[in-house]
PDB file of N, CA and C in Angstrom:
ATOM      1  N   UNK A   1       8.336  21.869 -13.357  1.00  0.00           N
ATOM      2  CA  UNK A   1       8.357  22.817 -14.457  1.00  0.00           C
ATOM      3  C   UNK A   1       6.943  23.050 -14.988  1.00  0.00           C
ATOM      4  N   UNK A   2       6.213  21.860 -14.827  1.00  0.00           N
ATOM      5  CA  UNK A   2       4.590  22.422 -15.504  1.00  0.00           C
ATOM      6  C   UNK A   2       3.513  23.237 -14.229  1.00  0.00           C
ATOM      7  N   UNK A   3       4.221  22.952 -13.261  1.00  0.00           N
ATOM      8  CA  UNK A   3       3.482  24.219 -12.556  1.00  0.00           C
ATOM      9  C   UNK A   3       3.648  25.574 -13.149  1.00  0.00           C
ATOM     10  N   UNK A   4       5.669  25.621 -12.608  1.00  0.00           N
ATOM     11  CA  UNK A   4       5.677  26.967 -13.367  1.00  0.00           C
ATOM     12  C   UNK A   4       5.167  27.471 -14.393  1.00  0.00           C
ATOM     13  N   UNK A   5       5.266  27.049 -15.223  1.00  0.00           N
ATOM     14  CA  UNK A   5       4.733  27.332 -16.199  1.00  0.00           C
ATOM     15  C   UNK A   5       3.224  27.103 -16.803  1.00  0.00           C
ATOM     16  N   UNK A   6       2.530  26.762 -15.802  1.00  0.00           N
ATOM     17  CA  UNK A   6       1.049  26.810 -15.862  1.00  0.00           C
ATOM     18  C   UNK A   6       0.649  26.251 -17.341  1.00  0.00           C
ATOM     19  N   UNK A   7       0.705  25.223 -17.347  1.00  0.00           N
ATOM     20  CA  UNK A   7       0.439  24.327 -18.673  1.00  0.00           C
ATOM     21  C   UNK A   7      -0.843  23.745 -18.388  1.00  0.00           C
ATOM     22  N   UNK A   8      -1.477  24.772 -19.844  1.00  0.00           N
ATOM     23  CA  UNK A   8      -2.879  23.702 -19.519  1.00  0.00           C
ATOM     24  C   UNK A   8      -3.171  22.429 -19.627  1.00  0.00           C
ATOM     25  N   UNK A   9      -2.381  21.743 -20.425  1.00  0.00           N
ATOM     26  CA  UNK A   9      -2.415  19.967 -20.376  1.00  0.00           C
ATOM     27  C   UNK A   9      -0.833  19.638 -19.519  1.00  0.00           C
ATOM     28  N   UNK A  10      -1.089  18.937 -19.029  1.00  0.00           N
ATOM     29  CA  UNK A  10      -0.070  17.847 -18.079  1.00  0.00           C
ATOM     30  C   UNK A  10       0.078  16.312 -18.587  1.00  0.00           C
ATOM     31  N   UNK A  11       0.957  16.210 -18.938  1.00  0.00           N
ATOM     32  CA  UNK A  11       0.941  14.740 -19.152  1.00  0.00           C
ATOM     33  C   UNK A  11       2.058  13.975 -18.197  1.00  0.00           C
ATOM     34  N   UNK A  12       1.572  13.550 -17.673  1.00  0.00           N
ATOM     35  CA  UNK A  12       2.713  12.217 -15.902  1.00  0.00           C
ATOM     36  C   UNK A  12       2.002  11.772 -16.301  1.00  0.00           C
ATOM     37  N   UNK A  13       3.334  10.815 -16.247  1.00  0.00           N
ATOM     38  CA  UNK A  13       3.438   8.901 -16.464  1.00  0.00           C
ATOM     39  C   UNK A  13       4.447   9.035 -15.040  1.00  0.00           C
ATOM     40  N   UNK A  14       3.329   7.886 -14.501  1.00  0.00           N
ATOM     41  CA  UNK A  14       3.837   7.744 -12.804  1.00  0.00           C
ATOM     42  C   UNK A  14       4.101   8.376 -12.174  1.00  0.00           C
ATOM     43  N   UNK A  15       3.411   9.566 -11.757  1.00  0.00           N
ATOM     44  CA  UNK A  15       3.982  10.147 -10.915  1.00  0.00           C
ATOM     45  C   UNK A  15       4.246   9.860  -9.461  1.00  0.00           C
ATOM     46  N   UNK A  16       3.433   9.018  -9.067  1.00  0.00           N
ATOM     47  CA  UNK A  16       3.471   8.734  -8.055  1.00  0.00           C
ATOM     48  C   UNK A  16       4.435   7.481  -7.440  1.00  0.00           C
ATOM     49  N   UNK A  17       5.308   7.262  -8.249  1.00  0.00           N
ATOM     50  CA  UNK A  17       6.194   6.015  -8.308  1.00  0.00           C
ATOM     51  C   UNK A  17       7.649   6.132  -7.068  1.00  0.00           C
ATOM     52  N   UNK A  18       8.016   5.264  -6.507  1.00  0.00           N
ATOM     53  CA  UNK A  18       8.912   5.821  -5.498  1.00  0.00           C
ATOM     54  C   UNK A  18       8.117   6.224  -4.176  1.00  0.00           C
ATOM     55  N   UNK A  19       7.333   6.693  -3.929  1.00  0.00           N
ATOM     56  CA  UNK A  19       6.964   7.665  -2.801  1.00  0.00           C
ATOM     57  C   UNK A  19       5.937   7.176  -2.591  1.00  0.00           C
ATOM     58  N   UNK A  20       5.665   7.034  -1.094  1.00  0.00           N
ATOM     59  CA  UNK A  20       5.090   6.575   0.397  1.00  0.00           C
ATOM     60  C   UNK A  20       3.749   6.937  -0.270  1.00  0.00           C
ATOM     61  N   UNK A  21       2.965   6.239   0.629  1.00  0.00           N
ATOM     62  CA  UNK A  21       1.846   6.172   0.524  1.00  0.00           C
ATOM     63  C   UNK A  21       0.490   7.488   0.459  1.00  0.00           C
ATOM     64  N   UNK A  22       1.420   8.419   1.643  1.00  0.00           N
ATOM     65  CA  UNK A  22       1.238   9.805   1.995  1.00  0.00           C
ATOM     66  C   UNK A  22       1.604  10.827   1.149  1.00  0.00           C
ATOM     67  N   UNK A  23       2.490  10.339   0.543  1.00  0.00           N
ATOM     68  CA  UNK A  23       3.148  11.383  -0.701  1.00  0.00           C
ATOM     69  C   UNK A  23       2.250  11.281  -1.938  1.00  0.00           C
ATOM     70  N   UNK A  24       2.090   9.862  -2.542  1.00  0.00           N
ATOM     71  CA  UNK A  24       1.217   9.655  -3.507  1.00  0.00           C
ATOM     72  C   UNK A  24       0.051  10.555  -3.359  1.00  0.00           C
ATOM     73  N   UNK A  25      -0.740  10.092  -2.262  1.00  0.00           N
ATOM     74  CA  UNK A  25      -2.116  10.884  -2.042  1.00  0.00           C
ATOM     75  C   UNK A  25      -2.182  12.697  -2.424  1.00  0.00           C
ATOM     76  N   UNK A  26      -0.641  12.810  -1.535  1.00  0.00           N
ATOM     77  CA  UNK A  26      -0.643  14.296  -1.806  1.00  0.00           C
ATOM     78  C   UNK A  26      -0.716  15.086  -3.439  1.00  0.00           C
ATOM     79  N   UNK A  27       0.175  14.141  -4.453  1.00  0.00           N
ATOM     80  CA  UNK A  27       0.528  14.454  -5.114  1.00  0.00           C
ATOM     81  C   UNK A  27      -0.596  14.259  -6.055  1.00  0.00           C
ATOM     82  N   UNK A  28      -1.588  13.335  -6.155  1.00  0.00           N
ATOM     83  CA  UNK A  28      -2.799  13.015  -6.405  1.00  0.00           C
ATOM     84  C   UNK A  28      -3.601  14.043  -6.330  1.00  0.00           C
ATOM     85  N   UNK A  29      -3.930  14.323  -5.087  1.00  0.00           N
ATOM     86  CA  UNK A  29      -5.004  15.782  -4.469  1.00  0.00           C
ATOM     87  C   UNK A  29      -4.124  16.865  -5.323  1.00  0.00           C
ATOM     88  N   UNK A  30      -2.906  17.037  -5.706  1.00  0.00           N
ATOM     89  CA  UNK A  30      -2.985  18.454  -5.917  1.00  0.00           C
ATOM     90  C   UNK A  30      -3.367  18.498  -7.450  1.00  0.00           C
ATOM     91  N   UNK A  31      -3.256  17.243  -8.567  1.00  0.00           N
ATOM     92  CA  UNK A  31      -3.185  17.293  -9.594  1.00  0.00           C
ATOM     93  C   UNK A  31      -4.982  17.468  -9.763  1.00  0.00           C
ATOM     94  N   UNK A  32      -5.492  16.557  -8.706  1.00  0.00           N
ATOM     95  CA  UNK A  32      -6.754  17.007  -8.990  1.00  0.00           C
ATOM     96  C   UNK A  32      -7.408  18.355  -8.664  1.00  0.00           C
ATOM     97  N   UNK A  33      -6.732  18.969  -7.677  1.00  0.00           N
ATOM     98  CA  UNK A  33      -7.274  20.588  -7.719  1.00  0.00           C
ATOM     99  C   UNK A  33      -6.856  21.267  -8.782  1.00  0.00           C
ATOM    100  N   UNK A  34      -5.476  20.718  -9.606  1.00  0.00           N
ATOM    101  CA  UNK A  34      -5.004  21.854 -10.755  1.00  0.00           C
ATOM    102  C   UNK A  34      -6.222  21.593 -11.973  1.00  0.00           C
ATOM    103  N   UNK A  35      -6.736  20.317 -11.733  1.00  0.00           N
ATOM    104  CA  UNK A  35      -7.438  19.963 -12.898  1.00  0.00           C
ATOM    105  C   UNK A  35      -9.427  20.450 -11.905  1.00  0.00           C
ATOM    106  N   UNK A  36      -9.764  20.327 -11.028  1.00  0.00           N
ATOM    107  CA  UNK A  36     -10.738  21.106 -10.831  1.00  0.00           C
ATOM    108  C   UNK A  36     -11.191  22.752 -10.578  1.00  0.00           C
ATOM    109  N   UNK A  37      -9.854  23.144 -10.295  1.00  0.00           N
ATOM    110  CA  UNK A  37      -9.715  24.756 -10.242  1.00  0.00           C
ATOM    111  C   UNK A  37      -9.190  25.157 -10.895  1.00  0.00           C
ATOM    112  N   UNK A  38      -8.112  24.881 -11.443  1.00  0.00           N
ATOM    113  CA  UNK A  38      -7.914  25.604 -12.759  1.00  0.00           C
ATOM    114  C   UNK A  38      -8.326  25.311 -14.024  1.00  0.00           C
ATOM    115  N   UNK A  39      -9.033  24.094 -14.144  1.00  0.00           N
ATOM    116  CA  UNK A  39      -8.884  24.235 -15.322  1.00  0.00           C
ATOM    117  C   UNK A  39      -8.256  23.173 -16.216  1.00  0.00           C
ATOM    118  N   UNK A  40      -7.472  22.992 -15.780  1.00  0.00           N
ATOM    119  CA  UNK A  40      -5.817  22.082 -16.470  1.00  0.00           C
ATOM    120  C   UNK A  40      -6.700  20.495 -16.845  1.00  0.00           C
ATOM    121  N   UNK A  41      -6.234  20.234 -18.012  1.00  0.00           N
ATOM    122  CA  UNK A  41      -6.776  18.949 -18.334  1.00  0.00           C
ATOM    123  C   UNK A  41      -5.680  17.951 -17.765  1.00  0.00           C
ATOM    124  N   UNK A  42      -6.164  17.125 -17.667  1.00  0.00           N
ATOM    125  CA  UNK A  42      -4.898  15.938 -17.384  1.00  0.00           C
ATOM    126  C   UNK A  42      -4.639  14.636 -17.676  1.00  0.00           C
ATOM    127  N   UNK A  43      -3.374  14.418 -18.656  1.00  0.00           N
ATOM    128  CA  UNK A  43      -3.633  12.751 -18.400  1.00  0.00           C
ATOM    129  C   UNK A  43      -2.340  12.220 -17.714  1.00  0.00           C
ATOM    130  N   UNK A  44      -3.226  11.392 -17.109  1.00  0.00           N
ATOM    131  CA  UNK A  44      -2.085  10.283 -15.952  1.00  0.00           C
ATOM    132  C   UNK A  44      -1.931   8.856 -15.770  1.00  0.00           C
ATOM    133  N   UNK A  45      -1.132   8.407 -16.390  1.00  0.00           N
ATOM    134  CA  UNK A  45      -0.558   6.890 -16.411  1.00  0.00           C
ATOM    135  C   UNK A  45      -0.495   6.729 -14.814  1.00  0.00           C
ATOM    136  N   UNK A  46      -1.374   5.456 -14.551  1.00  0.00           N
ATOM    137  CA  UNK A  46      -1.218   4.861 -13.104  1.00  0.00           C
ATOM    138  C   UNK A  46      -1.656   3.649 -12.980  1.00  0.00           C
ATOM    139  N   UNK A  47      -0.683   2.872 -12.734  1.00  0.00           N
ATOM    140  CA  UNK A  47      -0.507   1.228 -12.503  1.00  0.00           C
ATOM    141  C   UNK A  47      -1.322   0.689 -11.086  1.00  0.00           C
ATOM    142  N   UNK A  48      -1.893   1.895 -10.480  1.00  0.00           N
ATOM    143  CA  UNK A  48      -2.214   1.301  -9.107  1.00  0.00           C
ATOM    144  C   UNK A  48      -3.619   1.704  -9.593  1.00  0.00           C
ATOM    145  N   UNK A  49      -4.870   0.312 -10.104  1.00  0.00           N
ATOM    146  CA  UNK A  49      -6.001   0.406 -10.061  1.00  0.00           C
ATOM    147  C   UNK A  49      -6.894   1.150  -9.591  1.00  0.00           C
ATOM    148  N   UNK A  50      -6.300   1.305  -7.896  1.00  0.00           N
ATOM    149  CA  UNK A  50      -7.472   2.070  -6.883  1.00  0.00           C
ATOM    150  C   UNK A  50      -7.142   2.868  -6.711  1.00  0.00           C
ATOM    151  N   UNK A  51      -6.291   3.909  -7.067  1.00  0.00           N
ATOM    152  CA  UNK A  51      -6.137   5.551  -7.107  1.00  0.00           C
ATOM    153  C   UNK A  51      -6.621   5.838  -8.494  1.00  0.00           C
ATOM    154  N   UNK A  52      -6.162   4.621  -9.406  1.00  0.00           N
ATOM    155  CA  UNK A  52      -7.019   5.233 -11.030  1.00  0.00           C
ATOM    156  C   UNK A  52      -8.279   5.719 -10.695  1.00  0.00           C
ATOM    157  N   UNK A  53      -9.283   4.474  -9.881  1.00  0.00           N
ATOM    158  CA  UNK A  53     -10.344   4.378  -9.937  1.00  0.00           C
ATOM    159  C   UNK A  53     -11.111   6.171  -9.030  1.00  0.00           C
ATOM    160  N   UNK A  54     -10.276   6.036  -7.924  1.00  0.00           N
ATOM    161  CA  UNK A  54     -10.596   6.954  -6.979  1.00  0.00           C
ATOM    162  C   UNK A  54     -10.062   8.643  -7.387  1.00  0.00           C
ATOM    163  N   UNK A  55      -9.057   8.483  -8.487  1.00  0.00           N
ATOM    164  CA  UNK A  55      -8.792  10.235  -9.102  1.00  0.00           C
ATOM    165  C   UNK A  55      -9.378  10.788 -10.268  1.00  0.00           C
ATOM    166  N   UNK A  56      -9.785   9.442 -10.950  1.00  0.00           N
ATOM    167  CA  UNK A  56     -10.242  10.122 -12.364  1.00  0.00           C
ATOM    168  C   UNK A  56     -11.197  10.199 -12.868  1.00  0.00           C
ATOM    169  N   UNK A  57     -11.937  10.997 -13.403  1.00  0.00           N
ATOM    170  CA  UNK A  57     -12.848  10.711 -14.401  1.00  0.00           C
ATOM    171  C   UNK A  57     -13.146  10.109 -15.128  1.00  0.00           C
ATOM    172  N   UNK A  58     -12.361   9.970 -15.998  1.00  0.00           N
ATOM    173  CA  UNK A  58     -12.557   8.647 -17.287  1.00  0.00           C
ATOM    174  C   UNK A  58     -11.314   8.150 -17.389  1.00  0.00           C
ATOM    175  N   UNK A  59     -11.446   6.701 -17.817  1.00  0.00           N
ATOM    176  CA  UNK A  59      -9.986   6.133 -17.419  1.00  0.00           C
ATOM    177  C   UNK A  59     -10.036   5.565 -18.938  1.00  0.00           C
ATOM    178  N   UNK A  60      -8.863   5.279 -19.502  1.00  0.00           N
ATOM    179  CA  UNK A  60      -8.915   4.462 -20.662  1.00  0.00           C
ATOM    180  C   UNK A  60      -7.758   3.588 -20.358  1.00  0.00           C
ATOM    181  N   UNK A  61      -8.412   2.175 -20.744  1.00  0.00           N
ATOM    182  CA  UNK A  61      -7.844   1.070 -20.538  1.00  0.00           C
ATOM    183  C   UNK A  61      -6.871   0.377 -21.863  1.00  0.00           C
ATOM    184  N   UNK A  62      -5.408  -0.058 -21.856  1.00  0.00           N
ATOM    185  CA  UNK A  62      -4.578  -0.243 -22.688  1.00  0.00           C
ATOM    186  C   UNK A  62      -4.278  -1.352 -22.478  1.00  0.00           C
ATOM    187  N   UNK A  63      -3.875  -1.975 -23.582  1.00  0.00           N
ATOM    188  CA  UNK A  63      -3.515  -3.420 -23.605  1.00  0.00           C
ATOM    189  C   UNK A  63      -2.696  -3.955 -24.894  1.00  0.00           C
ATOM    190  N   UNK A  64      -1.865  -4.024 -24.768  1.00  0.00           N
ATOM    191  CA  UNK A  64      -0.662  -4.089 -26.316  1.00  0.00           C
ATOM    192  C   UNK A  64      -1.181  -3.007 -27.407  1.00  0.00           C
ATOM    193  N   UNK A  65      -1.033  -2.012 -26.600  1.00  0.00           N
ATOM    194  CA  UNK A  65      -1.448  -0.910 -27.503  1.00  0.00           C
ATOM    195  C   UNK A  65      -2.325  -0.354 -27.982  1.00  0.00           C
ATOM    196  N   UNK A  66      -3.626  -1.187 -27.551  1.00  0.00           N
ATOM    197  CA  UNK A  66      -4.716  -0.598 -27.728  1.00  0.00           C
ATOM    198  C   UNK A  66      -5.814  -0.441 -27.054  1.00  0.00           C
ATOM    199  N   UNK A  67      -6.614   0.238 -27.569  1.00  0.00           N
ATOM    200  CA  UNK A  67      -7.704   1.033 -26.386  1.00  0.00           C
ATOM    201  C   UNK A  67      -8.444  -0.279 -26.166  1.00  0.00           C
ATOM    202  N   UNK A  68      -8.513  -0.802 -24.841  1.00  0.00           N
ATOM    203  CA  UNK A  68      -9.986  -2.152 -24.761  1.00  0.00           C
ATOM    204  C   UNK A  68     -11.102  -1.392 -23.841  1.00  0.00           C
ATOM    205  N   UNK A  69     -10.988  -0.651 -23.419  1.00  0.00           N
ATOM    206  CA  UNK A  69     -12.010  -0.009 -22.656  1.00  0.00           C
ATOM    207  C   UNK A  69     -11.837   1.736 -22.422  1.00  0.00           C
ATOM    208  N   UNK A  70     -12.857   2.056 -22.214  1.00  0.00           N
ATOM    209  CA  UNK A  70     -12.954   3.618 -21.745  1.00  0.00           C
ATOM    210  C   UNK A  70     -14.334   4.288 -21.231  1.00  0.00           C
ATOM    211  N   UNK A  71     -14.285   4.927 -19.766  1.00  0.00           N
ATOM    212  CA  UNK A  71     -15.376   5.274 -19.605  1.00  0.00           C
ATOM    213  C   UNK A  71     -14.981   5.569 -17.805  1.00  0.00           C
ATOM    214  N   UNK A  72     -16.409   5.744 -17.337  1.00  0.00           N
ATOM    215  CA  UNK A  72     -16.127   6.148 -15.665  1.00  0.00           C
ATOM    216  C   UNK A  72     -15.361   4.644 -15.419  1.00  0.00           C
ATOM    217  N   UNK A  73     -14.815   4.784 -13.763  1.00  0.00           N
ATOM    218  CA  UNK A  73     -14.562   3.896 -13.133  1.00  0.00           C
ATOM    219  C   UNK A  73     -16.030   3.076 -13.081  1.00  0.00           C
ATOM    220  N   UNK A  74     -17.115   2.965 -12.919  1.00  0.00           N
ATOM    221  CA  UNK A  74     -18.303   2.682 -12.573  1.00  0.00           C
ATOM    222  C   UNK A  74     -18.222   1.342 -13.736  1.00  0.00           C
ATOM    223  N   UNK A  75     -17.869   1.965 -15.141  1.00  0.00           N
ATOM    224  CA  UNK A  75     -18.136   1.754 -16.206  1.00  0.00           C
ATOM    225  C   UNK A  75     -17.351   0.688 -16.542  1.00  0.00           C
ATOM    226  N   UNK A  76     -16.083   0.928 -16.725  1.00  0.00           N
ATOM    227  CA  UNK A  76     -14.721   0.304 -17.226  1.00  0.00           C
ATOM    228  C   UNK A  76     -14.557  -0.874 -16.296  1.00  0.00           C
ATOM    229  N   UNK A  77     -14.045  -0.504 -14.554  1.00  0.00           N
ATOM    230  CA  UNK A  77     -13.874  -1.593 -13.737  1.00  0.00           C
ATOM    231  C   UNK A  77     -14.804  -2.985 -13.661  1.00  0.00           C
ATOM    232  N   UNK A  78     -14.514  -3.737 -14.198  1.00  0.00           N
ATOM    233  CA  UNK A  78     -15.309  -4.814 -14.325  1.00  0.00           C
ATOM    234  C   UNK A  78     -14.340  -6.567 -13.774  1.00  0.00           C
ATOM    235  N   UNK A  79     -15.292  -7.438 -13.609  1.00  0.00           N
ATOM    236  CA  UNK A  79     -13.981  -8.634 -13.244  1.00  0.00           C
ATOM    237  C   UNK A  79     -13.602  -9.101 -14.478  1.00  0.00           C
ATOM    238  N   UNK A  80     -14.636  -9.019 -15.960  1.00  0.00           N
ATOM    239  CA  UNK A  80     -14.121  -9.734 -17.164  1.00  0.00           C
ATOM    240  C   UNK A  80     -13.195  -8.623 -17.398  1.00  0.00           C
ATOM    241  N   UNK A  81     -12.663  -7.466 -17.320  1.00  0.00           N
ATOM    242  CA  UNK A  81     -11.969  -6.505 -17.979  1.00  0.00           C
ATOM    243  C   UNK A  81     -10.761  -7.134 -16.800  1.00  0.00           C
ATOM    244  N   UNK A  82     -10.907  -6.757 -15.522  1.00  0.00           N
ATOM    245  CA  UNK A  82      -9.513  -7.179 -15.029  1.00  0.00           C
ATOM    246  C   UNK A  82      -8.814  -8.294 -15.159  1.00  0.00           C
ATOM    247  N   UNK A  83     -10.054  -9.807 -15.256  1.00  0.00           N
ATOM    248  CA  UNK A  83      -9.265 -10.859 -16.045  1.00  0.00           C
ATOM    249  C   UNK A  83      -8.520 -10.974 -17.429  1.00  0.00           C
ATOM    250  N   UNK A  84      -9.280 -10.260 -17.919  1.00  0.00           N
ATOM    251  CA  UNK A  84      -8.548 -10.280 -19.287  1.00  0.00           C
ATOM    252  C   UNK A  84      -7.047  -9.734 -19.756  1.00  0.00           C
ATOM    253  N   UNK A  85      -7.298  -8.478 -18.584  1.00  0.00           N
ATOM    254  CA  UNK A  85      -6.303  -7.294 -19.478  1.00  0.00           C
ATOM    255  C   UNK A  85      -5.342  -7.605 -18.193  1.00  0.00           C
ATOM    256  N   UNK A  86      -5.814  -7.829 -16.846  1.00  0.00           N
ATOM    257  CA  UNK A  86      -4.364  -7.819 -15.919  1.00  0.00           C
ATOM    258  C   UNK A  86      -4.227  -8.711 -15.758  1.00  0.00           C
ATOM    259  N   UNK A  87      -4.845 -10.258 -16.343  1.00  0.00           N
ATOM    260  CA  UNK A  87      -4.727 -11.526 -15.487  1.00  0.00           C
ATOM    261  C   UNK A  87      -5.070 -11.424 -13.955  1.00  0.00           C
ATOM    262  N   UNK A  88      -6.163 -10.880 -13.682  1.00  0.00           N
ATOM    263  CA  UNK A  88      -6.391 -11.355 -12.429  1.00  0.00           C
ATOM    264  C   UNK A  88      -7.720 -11.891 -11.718  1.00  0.00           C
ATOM    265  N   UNK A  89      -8.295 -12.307 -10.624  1.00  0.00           N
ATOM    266  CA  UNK A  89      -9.234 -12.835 -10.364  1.00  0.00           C
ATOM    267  C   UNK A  89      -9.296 -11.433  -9.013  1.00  0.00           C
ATOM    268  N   UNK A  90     -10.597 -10.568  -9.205  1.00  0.00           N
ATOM    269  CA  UNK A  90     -10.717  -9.720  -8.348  1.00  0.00           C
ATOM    270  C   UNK A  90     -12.205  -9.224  -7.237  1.00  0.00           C
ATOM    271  N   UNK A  91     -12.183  -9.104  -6.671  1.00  0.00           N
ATOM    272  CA  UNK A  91     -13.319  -8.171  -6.195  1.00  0.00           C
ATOM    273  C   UNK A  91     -14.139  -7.421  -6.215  1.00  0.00           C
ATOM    274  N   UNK A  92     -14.631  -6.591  -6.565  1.00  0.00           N
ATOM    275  CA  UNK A  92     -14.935  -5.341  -6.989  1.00  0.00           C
ATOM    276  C   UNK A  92     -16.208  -4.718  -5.767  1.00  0.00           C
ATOM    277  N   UNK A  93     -15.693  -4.227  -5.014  1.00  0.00           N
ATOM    278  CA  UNK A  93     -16.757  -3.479  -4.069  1.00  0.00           C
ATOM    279  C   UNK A  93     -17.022  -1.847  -3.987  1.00  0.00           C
ATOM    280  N   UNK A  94     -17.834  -1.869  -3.953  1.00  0.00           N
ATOM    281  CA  UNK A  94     -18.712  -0.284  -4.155  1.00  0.00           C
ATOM    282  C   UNK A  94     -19.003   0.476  -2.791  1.00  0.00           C
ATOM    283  N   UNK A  95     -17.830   1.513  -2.664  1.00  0.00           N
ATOM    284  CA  UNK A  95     -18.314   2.437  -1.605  1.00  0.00           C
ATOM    285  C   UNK A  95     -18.574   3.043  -1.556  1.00  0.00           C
ATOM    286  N   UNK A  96     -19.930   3.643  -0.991  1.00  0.00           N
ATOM    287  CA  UNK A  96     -20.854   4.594  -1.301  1.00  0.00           C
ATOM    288  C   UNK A  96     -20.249   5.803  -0.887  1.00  0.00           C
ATOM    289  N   UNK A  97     -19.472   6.414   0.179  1.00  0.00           N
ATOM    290  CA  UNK A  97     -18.398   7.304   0.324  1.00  0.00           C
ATOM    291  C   UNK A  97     -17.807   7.934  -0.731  1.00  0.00           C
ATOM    292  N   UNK A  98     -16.953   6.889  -1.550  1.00  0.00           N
ATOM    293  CA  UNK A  98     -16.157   7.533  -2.449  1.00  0.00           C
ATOM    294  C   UNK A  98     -16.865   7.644  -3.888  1.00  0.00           C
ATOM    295  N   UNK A  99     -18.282   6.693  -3.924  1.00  0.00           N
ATOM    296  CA  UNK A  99     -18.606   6.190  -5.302  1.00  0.00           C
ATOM    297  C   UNK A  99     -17.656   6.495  -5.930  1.00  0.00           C
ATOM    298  N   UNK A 100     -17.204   5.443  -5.997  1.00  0.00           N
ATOM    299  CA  UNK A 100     -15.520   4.446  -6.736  1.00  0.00           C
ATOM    300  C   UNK A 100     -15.623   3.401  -6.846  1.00  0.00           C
ATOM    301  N   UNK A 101     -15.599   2.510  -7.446  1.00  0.00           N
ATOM    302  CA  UNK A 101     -15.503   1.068  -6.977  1.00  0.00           C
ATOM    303  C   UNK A 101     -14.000   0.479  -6.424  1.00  0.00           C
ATOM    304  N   UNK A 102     -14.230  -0.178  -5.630  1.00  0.00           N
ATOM    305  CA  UNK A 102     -12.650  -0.706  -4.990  1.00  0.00           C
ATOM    306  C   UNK A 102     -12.271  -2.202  -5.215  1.00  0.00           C
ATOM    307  N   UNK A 103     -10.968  -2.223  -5.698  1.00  0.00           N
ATOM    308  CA  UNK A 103     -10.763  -3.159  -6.182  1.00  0.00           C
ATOM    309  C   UNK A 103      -9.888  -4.327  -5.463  1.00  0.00           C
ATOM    310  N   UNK A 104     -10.133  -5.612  -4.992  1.00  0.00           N
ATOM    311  CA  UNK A 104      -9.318  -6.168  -4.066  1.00  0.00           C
ATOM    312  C   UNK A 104      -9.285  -7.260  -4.514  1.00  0.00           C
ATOM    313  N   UNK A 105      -8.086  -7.441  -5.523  1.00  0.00           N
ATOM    314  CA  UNK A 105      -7.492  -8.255  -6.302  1.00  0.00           C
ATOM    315  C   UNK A 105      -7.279  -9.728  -4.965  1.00  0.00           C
ATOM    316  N   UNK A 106      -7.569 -11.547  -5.865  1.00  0.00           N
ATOM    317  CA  UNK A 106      -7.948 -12.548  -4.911  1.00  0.00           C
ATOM    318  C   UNK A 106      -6.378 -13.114  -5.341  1.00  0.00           C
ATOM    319  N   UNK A 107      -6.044 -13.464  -6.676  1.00  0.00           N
ATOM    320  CA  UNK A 107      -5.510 -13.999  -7.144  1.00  0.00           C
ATOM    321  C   UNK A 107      -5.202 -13.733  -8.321  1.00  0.00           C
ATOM    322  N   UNK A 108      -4.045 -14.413  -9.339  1.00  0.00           N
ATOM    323  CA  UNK A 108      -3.484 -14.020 -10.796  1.00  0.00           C
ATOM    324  C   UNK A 108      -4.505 -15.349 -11.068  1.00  0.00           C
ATOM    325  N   UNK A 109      -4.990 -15.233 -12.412  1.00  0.00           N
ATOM    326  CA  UNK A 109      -5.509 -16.120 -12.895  1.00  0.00           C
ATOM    327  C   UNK A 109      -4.831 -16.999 -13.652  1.00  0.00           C
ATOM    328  N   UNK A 110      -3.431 -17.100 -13.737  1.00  0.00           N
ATOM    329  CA  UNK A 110      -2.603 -18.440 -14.123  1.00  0.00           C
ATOM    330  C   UNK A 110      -2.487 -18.784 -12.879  1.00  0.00           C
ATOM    331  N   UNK A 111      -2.887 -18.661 -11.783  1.00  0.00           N
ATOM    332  CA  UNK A 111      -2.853 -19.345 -10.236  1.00  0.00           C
ATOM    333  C   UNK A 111      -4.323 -20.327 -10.457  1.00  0.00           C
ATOM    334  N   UNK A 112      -4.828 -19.757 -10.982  1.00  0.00           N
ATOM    335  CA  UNK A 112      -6.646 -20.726 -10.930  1.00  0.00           C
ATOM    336  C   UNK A 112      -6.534 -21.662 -11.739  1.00  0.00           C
ATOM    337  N   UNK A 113      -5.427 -21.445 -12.907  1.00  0.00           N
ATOM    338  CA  UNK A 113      -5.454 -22.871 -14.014  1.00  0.00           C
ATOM    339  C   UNK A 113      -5.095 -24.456 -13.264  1.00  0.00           C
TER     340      UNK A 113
END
């Protein structure tokens, strides 16, 4: 319905939930052409770190409700931010390709206690 109707703000929460790996991507690429060619602002709830990192511009980071971070992926993705806010012990590698950082979570950090 927000195609049809050509809405300049979009707001999905998960869209990409349910659907293959191939589908996600697709559905990803098109939100980002509606939001680089047309125009369309967008915000998008997404639980999967490395498409956050790799679709968006500025990401803002939530945590019992409140804002703990905001800024590029460059910016925000950090290991004290992912320990803190996801419990986890992670990676963080930089590919010059996507300049994104990629994230390859080791362990939950109630596993390290």
């Amino acid at each position: 319905m927000l195609l049809a109707q050509q809405a300049p703000v979009m707001l999905l929460d998960e869209p990409t939930t349910y659907l293959d790996v191939s589908h996600q991507l697709e559905v990803l690429e098109l939100v980002r052409g509606l939001n680089q060619n047309d125009g369309r602002t967008i915000v998008l709830v997404l639980h999967d770190l490395n498409q956050a990192v790799v679709f968006a511009d500025e990401l803002i980071v939530v945590s019992q409700g409140q804002i703990v971070a905001r800024g590029t992926p460059q910016q925000v993705m950090t290991g004290e931010l992912l320990r803190d806010v996801f419990g986890i012990e992670a990676r963080i590698l930089h590919d010059p390709e996507l300049t994104a950082p990629v994230i390859v979570p080791l362990t939950s950090v109630a596993n390290t206690r």
